[in-house]
C-alpha atoms as a PDB file:
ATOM      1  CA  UNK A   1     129.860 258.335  42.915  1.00  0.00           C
ATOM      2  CA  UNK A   2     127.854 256.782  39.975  1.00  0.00           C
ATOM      3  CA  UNK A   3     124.559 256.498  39.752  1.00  0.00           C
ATOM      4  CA  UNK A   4     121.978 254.809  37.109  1.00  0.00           C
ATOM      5  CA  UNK A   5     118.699 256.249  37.355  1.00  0.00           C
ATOM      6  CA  UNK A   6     115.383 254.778  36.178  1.00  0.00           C
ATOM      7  CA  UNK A   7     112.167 257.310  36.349  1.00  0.00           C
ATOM      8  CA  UNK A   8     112.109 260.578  36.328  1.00  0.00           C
ATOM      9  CA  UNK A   9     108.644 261.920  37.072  1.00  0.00           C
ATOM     10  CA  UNK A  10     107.928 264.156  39.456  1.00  0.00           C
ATOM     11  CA  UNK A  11     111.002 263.143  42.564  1.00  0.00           C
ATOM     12  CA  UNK A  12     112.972 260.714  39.857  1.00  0.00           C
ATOM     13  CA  UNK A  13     114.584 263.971  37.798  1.00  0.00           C
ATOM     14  CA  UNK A  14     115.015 266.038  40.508  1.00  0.00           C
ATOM     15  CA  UNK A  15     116.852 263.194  42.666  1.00  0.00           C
ATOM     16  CA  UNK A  16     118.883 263.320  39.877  1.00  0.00           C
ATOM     17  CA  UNK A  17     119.577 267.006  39.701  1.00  0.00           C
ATOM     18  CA  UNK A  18     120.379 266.991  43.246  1.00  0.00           C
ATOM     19  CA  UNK A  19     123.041 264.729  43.123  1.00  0.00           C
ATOM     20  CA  UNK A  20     124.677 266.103  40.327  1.00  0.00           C
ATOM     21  CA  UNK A  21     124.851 269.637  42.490  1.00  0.00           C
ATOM     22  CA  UNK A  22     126.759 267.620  45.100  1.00  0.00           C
ATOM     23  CA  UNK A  23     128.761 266.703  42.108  1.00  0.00           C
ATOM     24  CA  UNK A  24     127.999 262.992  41.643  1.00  0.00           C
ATOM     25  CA  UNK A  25     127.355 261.115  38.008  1.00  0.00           C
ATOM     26  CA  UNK A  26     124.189 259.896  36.721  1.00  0.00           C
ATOM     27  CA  UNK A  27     123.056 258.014  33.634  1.00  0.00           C
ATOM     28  CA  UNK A  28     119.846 258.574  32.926  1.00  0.00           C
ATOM     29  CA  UNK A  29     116.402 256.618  31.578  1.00  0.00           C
ATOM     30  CA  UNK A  30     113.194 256.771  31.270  1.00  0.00           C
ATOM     31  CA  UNK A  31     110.072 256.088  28.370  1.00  0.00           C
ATOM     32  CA  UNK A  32     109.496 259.657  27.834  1.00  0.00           C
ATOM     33  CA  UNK A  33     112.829 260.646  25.230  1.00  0.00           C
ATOM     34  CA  UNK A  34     111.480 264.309  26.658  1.00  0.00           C
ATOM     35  CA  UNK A  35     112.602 263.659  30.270  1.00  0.00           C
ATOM     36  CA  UNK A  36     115.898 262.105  29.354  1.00  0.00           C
ATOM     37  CA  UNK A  37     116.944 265.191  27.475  1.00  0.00           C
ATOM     38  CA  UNK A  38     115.828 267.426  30.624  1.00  0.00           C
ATOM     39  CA  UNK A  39     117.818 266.004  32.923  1.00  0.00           C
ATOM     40  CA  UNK A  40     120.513 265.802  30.370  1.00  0.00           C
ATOM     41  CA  UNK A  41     120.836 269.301  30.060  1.00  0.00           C
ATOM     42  CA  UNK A  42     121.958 269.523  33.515  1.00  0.00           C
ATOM     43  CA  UNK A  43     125.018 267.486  33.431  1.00  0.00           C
ATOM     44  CA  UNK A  44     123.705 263.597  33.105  1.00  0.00           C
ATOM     45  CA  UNK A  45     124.437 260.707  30.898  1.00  0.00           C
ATOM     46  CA  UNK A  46     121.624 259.737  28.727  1.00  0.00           C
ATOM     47  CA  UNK A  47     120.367 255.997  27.772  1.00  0.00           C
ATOM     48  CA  UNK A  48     117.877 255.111  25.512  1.00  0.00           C
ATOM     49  CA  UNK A  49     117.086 251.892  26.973  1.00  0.00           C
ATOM     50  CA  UNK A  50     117.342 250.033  30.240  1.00  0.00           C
ATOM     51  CA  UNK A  51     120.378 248.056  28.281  1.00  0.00           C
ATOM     52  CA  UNK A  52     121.985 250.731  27.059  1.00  0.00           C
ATOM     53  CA  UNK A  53     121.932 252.511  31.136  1.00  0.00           C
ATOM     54  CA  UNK A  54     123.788 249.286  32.340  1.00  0.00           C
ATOM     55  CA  UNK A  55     126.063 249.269  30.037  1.00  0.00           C
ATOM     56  CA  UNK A  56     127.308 252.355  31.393  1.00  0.00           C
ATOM     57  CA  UNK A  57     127.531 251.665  34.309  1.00  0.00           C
ATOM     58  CA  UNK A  58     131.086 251.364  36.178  1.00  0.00           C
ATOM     59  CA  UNK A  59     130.588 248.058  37.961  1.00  0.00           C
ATOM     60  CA  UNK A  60     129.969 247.628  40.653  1.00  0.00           C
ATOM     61  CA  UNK A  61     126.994 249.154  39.292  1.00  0.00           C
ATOM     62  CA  UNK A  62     123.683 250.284  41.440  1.00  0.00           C
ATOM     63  CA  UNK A  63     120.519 251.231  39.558  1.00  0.00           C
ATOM     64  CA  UNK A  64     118.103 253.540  41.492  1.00  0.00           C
ATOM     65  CA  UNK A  65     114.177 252.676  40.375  1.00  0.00           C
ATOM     66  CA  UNK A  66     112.080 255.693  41.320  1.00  0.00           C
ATOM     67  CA  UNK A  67     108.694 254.051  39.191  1.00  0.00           C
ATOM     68  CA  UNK A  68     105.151 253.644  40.447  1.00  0.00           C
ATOM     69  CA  UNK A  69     104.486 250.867  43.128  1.00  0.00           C
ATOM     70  CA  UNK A  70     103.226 247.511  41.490  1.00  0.00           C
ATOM     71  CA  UNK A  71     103.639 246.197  38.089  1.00  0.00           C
ATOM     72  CA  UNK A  72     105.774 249.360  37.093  1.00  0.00           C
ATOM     73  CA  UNK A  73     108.287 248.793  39.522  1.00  0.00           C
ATOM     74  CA  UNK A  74     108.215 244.516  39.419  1.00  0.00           C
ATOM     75  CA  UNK A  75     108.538 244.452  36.268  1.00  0.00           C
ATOM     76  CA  UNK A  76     111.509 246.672  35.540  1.00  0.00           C
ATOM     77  CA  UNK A  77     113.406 244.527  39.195  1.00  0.00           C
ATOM     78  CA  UNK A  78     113.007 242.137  36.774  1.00  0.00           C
ATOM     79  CA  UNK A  79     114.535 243.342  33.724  1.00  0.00           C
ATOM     80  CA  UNK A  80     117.118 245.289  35.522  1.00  0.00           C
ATOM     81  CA  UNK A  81     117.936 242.230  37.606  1.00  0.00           C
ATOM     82  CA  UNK A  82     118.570 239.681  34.198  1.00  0.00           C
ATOM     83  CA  UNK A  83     121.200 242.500  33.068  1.00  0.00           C
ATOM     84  CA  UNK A  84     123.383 242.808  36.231  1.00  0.00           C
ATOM     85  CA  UNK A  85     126.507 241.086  37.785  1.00  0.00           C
ATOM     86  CA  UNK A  86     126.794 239.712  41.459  1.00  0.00           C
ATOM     87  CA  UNK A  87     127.784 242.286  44.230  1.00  0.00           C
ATOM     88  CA  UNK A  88     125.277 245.448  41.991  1.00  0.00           C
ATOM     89  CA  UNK A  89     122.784 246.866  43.619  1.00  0.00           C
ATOM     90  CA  UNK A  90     118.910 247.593  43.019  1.00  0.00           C
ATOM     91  CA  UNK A  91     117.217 250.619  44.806  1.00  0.00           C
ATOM     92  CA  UNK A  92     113.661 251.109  45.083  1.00  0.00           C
ATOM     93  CA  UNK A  93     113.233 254.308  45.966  1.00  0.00           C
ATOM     94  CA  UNK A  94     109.541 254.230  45.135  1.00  0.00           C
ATOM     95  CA  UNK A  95     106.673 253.395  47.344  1.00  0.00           C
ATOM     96  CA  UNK A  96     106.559 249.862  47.359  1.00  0.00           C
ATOM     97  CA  UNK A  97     104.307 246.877  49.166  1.00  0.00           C
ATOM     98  CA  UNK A  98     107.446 245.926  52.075  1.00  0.00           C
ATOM     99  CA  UNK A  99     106.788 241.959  51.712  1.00  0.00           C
ATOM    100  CA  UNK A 100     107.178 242.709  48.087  1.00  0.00           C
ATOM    101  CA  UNK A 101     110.719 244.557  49.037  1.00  0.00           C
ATOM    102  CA  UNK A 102     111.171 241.128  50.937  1.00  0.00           C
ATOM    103  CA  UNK A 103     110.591 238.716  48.351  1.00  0.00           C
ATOM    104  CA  UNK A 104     112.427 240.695  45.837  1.00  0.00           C
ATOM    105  CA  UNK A 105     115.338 240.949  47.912  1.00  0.00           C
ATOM    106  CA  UNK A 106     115.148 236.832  48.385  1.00  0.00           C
ATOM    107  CA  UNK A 107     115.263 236.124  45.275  1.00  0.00           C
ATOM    108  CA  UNK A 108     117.700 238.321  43.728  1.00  0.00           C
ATOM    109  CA  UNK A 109     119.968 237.275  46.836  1.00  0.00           C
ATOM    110  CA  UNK A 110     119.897 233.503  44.959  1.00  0.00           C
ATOM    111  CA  UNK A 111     121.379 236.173  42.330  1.00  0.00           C
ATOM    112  CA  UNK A 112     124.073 237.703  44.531  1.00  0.00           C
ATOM    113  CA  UNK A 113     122.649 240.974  43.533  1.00  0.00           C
ATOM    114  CA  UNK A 114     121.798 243.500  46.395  1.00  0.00           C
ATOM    115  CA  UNK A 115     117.993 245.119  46.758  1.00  0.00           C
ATOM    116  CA  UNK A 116     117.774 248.207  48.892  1.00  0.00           C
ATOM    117  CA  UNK A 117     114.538 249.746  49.465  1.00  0.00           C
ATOM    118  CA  UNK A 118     114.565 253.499  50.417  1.00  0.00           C
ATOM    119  CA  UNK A 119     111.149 255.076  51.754  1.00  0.00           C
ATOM    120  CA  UNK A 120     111.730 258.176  50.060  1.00  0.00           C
ATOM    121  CA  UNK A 121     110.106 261.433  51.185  1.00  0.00           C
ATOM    122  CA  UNK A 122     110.554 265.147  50.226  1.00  0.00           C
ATOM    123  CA  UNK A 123     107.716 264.851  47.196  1.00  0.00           C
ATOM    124  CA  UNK A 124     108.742 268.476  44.547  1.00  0.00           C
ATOM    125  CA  UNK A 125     109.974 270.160  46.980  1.00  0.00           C
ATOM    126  CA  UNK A 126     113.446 267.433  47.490  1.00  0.00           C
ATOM    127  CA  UNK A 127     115.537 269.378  44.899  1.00  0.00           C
ATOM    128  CA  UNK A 128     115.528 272.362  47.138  1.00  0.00           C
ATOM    129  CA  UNK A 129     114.789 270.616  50.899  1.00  0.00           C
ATOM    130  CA  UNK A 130     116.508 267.429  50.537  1.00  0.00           C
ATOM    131  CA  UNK A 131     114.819 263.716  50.789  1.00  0.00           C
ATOM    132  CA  UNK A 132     114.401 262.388  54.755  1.00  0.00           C
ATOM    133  CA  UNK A 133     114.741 258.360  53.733  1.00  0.00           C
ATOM    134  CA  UNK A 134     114.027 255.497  55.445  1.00  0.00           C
ATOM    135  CA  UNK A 135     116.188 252.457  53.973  1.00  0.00           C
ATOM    136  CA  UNK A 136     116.079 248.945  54.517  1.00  0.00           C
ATOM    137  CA  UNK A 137     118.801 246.450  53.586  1.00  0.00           C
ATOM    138  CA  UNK A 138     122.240 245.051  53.583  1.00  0.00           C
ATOM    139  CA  UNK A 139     124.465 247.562  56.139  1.00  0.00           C
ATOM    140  CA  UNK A 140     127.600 247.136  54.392  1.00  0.00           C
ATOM    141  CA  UNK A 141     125.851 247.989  50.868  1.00  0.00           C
ATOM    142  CA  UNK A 142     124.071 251.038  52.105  1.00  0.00           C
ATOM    143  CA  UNK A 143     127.614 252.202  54.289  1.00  0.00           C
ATOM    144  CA  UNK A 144     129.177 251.944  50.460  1.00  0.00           C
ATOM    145  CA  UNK A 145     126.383 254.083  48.813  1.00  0.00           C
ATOM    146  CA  UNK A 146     126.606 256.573  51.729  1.00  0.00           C
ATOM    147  CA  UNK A 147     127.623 259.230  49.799  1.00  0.00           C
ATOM    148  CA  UNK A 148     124.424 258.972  47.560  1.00  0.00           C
ATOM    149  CA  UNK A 149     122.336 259.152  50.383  1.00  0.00           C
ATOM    150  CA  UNK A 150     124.024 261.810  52.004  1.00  0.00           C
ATOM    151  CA  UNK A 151     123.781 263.916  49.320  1.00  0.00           C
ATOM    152  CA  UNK A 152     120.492 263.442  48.774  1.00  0.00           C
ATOM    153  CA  UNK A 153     119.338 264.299  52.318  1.00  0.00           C
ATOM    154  CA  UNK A 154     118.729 267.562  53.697  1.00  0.00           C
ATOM    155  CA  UNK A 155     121.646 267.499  55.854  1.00  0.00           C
ATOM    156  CA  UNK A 156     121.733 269.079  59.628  1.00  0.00           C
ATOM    157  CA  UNK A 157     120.347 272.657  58.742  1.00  0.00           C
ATOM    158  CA  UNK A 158     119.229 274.376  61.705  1.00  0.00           C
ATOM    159  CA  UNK A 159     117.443 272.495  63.812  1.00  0.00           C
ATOM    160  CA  UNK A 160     118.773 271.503  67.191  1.00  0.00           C
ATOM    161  CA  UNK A 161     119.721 268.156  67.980  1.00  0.00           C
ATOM    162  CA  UNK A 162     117.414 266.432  70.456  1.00  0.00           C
ATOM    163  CA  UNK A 163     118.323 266.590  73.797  1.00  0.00           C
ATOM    164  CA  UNK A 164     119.799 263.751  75.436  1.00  0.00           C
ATOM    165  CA  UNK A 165     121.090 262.331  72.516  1.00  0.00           C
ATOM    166  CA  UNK A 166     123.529 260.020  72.535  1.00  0.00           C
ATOM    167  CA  UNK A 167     126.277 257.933  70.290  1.00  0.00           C
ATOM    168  CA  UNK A 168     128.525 258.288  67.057  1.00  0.00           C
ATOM    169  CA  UNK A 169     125.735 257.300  64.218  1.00  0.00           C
ATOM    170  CA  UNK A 170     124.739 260.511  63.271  1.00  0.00           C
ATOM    171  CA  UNK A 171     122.705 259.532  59.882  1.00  0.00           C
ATOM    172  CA  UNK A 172     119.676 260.621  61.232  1.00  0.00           C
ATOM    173  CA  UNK A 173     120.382 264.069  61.942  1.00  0.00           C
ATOM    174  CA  UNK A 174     121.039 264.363  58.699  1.00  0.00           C
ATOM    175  CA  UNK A 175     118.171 263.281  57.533  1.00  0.00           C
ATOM    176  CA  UNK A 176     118.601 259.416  56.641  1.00  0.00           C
ATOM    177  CA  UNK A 177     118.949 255.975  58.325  1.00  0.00           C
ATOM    178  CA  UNK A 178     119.399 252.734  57.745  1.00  0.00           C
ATOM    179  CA  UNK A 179     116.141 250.932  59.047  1.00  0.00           C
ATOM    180  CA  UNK A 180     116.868 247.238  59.047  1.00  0.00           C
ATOM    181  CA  UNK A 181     116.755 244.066  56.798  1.00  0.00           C
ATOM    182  CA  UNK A 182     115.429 244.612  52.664  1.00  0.00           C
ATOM    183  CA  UNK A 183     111.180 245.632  53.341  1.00  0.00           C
ATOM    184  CA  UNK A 184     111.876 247.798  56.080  1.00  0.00           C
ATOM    185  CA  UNK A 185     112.598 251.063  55.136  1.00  0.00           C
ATOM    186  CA  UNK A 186     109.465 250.981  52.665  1.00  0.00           C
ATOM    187  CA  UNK A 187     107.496 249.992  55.802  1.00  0.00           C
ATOM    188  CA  UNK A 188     108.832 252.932  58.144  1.00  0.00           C
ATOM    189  CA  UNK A 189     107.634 254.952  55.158  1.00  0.00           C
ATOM    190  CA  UNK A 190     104.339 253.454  54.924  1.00  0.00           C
ATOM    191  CA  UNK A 191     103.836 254.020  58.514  1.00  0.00           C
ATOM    192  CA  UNK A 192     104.925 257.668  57.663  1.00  0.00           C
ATOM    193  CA  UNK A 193     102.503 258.367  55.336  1.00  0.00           C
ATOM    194  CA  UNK A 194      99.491 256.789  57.486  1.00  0.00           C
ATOM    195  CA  UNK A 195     100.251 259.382  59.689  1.00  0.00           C
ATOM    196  CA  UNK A 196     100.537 261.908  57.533  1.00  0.00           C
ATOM    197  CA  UNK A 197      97.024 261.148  56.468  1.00  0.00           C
ATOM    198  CA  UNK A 198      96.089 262.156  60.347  1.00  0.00           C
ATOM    199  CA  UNK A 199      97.988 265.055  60.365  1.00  0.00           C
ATOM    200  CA  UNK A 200      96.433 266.555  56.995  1.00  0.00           C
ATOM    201  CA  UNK A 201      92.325 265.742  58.287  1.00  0.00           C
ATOM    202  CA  UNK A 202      93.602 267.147  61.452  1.00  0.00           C
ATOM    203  CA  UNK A 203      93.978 270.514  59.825  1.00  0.00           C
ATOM    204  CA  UNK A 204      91.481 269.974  57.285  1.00  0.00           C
ATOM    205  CA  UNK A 205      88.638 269.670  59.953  1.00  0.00           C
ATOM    206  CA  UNK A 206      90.036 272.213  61.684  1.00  0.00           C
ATOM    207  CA  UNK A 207      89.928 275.009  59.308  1.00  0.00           C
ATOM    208  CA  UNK A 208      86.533 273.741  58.167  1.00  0.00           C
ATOM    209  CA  UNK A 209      85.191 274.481  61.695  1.00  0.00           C
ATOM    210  CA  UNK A 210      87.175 277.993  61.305  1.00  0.00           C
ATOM    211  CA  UNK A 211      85.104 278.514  58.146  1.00  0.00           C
ATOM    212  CA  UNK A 212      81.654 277.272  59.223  1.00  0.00           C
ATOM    213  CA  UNK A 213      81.518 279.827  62.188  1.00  0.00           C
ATOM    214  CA  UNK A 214      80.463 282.388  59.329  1.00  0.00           C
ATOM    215  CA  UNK A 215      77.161 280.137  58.318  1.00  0.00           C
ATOM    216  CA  UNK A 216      73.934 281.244  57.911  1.00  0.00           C
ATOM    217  CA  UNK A 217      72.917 278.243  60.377  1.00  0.00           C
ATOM    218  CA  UNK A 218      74.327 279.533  63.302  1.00  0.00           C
ATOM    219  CA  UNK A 219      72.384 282.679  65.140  1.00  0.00           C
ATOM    220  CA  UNK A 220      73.723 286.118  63.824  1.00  0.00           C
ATOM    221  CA  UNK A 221      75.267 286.873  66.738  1.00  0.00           C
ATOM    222  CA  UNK A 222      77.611 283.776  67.047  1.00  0.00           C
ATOM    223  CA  UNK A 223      79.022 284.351  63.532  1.00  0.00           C
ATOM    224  CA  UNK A 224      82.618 284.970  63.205  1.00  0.00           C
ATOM    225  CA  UNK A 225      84.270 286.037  59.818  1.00  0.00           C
ATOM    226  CA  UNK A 226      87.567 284.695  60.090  1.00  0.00           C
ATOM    227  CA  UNK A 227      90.342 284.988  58.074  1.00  0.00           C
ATOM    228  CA  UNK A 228      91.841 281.930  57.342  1.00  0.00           C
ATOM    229  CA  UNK A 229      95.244 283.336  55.546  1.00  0.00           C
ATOM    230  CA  UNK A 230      95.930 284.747  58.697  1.00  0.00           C
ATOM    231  CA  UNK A 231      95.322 282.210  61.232  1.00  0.00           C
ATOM    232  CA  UNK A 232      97.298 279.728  59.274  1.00  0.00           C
ATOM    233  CA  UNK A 233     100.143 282.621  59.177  1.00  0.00           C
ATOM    234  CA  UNK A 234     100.247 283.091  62.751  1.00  0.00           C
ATOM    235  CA  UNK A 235     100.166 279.557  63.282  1.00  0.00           C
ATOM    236  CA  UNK A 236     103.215 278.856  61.550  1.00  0.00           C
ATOM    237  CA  UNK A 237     105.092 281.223  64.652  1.00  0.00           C
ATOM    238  CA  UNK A 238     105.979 279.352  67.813  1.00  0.00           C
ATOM    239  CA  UNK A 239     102.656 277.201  67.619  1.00  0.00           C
ATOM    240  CA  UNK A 240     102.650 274.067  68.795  1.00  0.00           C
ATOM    241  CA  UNK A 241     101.115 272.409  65.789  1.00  0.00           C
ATOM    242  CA  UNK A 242     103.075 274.457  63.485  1.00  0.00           C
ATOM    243  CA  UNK A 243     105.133 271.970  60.403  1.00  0.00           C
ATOM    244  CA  UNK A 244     105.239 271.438  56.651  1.00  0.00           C
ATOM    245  CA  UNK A 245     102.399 270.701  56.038  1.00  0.00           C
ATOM    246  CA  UNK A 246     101.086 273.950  57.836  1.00  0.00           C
ATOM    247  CA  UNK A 247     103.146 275.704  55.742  1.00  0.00           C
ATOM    248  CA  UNK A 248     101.230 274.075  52.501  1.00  0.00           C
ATOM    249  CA  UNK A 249      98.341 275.384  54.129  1.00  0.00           C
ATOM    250  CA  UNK A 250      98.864 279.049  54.589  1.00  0.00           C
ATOM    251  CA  UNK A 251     100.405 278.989  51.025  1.00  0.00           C
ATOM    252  CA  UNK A 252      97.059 277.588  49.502  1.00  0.00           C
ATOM    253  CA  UNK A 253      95.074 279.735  51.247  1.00  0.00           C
ATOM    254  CA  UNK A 254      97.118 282.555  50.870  1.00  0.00           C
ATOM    255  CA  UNK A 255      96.530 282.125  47.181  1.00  0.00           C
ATOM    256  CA  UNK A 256      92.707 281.501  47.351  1.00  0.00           C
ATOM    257  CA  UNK A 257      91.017 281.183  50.578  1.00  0.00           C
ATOM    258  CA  UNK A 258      88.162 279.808  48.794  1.00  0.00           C
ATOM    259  CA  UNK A 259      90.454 276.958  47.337  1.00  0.00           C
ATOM    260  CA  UNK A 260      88.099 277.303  44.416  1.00  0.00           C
ATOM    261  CA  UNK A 261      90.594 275.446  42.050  1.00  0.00           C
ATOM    262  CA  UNK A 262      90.058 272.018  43.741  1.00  0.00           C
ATOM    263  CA  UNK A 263      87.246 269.671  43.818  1.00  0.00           C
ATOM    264  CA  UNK A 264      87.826 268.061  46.990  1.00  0.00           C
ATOM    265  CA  UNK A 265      87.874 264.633  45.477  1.00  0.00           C
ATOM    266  CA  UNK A 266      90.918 263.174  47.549  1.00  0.00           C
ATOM    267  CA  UNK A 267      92.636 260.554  46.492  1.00  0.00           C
ATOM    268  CA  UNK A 268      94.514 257.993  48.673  1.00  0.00           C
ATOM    269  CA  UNK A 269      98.079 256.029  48.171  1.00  0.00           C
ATOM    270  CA  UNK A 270      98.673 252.782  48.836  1.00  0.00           C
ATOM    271  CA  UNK A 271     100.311 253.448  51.851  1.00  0.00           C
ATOM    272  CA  UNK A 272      97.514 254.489  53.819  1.00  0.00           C
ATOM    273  CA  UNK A 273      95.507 251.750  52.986  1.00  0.00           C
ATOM    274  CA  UNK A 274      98.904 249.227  53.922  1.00  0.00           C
ATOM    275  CA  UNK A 275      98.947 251.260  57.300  1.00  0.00           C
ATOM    276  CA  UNK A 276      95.324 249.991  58.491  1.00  0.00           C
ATOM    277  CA  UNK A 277      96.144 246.329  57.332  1.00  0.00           C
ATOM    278  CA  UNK A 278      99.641 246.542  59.052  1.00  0.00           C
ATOM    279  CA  UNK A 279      97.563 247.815  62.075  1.00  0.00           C
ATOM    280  CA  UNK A 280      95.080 245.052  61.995  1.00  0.00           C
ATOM    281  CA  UNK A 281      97.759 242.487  62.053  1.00  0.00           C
ATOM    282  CA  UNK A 282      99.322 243.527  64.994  1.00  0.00           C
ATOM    283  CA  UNK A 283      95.925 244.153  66.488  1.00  0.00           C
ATOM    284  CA  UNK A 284      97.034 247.997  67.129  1.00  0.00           C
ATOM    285  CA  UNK A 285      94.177 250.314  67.598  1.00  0.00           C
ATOM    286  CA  UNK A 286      94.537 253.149  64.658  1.00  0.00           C
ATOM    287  CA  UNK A 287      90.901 255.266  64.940  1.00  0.00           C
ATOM    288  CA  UNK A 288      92.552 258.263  63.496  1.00  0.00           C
ATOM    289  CA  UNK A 289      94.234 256.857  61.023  1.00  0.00           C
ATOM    290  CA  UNK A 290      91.582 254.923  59.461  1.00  0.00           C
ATOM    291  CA  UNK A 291      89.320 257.552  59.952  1.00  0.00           C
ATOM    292  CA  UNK A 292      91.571 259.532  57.846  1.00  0.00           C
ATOM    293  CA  UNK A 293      91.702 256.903  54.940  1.00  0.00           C
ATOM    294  CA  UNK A 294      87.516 256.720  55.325  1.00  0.00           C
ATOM    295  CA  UNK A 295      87.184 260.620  54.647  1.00  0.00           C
ATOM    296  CA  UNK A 296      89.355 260.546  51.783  1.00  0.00           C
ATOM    297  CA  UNK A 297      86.796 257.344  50.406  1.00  0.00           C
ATOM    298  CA  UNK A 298      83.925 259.843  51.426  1.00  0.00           C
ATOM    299  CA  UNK A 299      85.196 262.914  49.969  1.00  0.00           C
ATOM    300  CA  UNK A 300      85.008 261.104  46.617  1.00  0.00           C
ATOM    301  CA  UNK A 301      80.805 261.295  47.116  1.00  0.00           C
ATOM    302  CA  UNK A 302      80.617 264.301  48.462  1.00  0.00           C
ATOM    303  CA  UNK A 303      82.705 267.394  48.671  1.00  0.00           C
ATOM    304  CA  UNK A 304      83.804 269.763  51.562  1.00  0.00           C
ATOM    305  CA  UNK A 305      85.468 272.724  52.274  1.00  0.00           C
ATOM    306  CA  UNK A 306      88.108 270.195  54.713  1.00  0.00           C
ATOM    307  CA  UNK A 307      88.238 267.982  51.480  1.00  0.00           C
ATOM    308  CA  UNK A 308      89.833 271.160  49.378  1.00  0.00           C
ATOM    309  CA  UNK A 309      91.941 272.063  51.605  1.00  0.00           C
ATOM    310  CA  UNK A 310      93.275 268.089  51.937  1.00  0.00           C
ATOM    311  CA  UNK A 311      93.638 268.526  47.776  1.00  0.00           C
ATOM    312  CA  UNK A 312      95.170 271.529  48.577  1.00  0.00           C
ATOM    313  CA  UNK A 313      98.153 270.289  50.874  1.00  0.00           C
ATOM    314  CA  UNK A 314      98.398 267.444  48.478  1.00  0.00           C
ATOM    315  CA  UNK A 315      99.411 269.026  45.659  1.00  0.00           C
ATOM    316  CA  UNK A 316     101.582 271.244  47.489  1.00  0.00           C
ATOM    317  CA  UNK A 317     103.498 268.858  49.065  1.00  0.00           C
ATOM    318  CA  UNK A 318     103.850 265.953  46.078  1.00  0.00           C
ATOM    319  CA  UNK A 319     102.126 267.733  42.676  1.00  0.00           C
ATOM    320  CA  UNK A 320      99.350 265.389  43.504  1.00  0.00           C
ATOM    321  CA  UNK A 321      96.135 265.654  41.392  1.00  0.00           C
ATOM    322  CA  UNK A 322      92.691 264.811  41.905  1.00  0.00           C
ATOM    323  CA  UNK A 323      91.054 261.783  41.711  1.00  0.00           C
ATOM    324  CA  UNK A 324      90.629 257.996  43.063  1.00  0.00           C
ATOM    325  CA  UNK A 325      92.785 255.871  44.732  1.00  0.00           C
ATOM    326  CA  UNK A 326      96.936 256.384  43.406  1.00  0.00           C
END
């Protein structure tokens, strides 16, 4: 299949790359001339403007908008939207506010163009590992961009299907699935990444503890040297808290058990953030969570070992730097 592409920072080029391996077309755009020419150089279509991308388009033509969440993304659903036909197709594949998926989606339906949101998650690493997404829309529109999406996820592999089991929809074994109505695949993602923000203080406190049983505070005969490379190895075999984002972990420390390279200033999405306001409006308790999203505020005053380790599995995971909220 075709695809127009819009962004190519960090996930935008190498969504591209990936589906030209799997042997699909993509025209290309994006501000930087630099990043055009990149992805060019691997087999894609170039445009120097959003126009010129359309315009190449077979129709019916889809557009894929991988941009930052806000006025990034709205505005270019807005200039993208002026230069298609009824029955093309808009993907956010971003990290966008769901109601604004929802109201986008309304009004370019007046248009009888088609707005897909796809909670996109893989961060650098989706060239190689394939994107798990989480898309909301029209069924019939995201059965006829299948292909796209299946090439773009990480496909079976070699993890067992779940036991018990059942029925012929097999998308999500693959990696992908179709969520619901336009709003709420960005707001399975959301959801994702509020727990993901548990997950990652989880082992951040946890391997500060590991660290602190060394300190000077404690009596002499209480302190433990451990190594941290190894725990985190071992860990990763047959544990039952072993994942990905373990994985980040013994590779950071690995490199520097000290983590001396980061600050420990943690920045936090929007997601997380969205997740304790979802949470609140369906009066659902979320301690962890929020807890989470408070550390990363605190870490921004004061800096821990847990907080380096956080900036750590952050960058490892998405090329994430330092800083405030992003």
């Amino acid at each position: 299949m075709q695809l127009g592409i819009i962004g190519l920072g960090k996930m935008g080029g190498n969504i591209a790359r990936r589906l030209m391996q799997k042997k699909h077309d993509t025209v290309v755009f994006d501000r930087s001339s630099e990043a055009v020419a990149a992805i060019v150089k691997h087999g894609a279509t170039g445009a120097e403007s959003v126009a010129e991308l359309v315009k190449k388009l077979d129709k019916p033509r889809t557009v894929w908008l991988m941009l930052p969440q806000g006025e990034p993304t709205e505005d270019m659903v807005s200039q993208v939207s002026q230069l298609l036909d009824a029955d093309d197709v808009i993907i956010d594949g971003g990290n966008s506010f769901y109601k604004d998926d929802m109201r986008r989606a309304t009004e370019l339906t007046a248009k009888k163009i088609h707005y897909i949101d796809v909670g996109t998650s893989g961060g650098v690493w989706g060239l190689e590992r394939g994107y798990c997404m989480m898309i909301g829309g029209n069924g019939d529109v995201i059965k006829r961009l299948d292909p796209i999406f299946d090439a773009l996820a990480p496909g079976r592999g070699s993890i067992e299907r779940t036991p018990g089991r059942k029925g012929d929809d097999d998308r999500a074994e693959r990696g992908y699935i179709h969520t619901g109505p336009a709003g709420s695949g960005h707001f399975v993602k959301m959801i994702h990444n509020g727990i993901e923000y548990g997950l990652m203080q989880a082992y951040a406190e946890g391997f500060e503890i590991l660290k602190s049983k060394a300190s000077d505070a404690l009596p002499e005969g209480e302190r433990f040297n451990l190594e941290l490379d190894e725990i985190s190895e071992v860990w990763r075999r047959g544990s039952v808290i072993s994942s990905w984002l373990l994985d980040l972990t013994a590779q950071a420390l690995i490199q520097d058990v000290d983590l001396s390279k980061y600050s420990g200033s943690v920045a936090d999405s929007g997601e997380g953030r969205w997740t304790i306001e979802a949470a609140i409006e369906e009066a659902v308790p979320t301690p962890v969570l929020a807890s989470a999203l408070f550390a990363r505020f605190r870490s921004r005053e004061e800096h821990a070992y847990a907080d380096r380790l956080l900036s750590a599995m952050r960058f490892g995971f998405g090329g994430h730097v330092e800083g405030g909220a992003k």
